[in-house]
C-alpha atoms as a PDB file:
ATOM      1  CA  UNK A   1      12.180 -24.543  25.913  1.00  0.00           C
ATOM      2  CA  UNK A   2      10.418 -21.154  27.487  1.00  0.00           C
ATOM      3  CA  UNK A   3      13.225 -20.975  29.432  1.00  0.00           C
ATOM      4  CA  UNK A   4      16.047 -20.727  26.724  1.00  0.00           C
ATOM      5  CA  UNK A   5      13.657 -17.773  24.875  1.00  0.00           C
ATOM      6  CA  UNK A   6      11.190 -15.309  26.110  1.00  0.00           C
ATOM      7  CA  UNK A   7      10.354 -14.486  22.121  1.00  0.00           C
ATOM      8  CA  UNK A   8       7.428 -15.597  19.609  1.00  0.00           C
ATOM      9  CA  UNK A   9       7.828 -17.773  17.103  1.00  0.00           C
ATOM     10  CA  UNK A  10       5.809 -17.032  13.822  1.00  0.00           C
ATOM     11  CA  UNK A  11       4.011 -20.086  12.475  1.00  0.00           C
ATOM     12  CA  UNK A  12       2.634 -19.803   8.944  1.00  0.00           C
ATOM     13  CA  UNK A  13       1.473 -23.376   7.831  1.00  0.00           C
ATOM     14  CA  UNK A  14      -0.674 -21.519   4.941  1.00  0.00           C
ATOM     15  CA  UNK A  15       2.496 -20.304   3.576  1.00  0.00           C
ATOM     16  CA  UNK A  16       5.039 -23.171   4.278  1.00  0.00           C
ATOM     17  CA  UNK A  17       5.821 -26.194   3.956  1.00  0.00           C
ATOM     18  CA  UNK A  18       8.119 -26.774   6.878  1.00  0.00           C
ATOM     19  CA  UNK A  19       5.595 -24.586   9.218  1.00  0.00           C
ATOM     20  CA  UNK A  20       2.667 -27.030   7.858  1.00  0.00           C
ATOM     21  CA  UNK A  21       4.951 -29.932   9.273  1.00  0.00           C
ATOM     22  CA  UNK A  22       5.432 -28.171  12.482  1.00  0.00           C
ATOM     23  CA  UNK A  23       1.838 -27.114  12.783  1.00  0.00           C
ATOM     24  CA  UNK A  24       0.983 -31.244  11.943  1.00  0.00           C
ATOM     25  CA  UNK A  25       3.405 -32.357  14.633  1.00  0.00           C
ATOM     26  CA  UNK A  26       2.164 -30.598  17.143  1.00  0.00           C
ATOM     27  CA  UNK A  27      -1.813 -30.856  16.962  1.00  0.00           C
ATOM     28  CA  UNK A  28      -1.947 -27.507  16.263  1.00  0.00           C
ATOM     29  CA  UNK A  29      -5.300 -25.959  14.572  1.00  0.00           C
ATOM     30  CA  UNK A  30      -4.818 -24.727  11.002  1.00  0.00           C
ATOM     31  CA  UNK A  31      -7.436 -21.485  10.842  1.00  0.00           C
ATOM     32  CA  UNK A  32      -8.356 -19.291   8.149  1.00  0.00           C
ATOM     33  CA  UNK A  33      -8.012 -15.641   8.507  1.00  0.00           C
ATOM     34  CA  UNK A  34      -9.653 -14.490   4.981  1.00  0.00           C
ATOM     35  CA  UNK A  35     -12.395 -15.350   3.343  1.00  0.00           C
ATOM     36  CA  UNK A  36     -13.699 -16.619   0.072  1.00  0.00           C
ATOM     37  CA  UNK A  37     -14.857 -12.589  -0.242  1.00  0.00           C
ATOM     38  CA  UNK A  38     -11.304 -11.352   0.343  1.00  0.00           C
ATOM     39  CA  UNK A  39     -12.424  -9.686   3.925  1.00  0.00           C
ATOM     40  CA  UNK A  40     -10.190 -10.947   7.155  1.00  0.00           C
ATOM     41  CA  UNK A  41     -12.509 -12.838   8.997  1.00  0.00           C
ATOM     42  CA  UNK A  42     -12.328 -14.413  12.938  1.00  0.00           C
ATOM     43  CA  UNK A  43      -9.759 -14.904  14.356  1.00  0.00           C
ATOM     44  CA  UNK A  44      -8.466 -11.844  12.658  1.00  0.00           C
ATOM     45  CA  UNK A  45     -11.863 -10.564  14.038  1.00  0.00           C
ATOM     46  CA  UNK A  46     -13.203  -7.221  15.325  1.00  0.00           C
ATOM     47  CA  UNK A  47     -12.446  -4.156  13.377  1.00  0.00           C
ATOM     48  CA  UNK A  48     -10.576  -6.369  10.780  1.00  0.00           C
ATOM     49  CA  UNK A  49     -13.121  -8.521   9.718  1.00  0.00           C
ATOM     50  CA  UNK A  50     -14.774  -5.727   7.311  1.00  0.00           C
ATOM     51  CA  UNK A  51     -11.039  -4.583   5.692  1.00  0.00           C
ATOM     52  CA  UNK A  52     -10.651  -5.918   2.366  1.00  0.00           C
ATOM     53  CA  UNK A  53      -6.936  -8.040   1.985  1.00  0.00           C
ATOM     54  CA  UNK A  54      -5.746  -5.419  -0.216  1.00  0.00           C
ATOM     55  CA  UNK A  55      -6.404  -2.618   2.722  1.00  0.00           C
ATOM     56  CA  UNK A  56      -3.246  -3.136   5.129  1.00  0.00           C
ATOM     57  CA  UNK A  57      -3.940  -0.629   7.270  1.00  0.00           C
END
């Protein structure tokens, strides 16, 4: 309930198991943030989308 937290909640279906479930449940989309070439791609978008995954910066 929004009113019982003002926080985020971090939703990684990619990466779990139980976060797939929730992600199912509730219709939400599953995107992909890299590409087959390694680079972030939308919606990481903009300025990301030409960093390599192994550049964090």
């Amino acid at each position: 309930s929004p009113s019982l937290s003002p926080g985020a909640v971090k939703v990684t279906p990619g990466h779990s198991p139980q976060d797939l479930a929730l992600a199912r449940a509730h219709g939400l989309p599953l995107l992909s943030v890299i590409g087959d070439d390694g680079t972030l791609c939308p919606p990481g978008g903009g300025w990301l989308q030409v960093r390599p995954q192994s550049d964090p910066k």
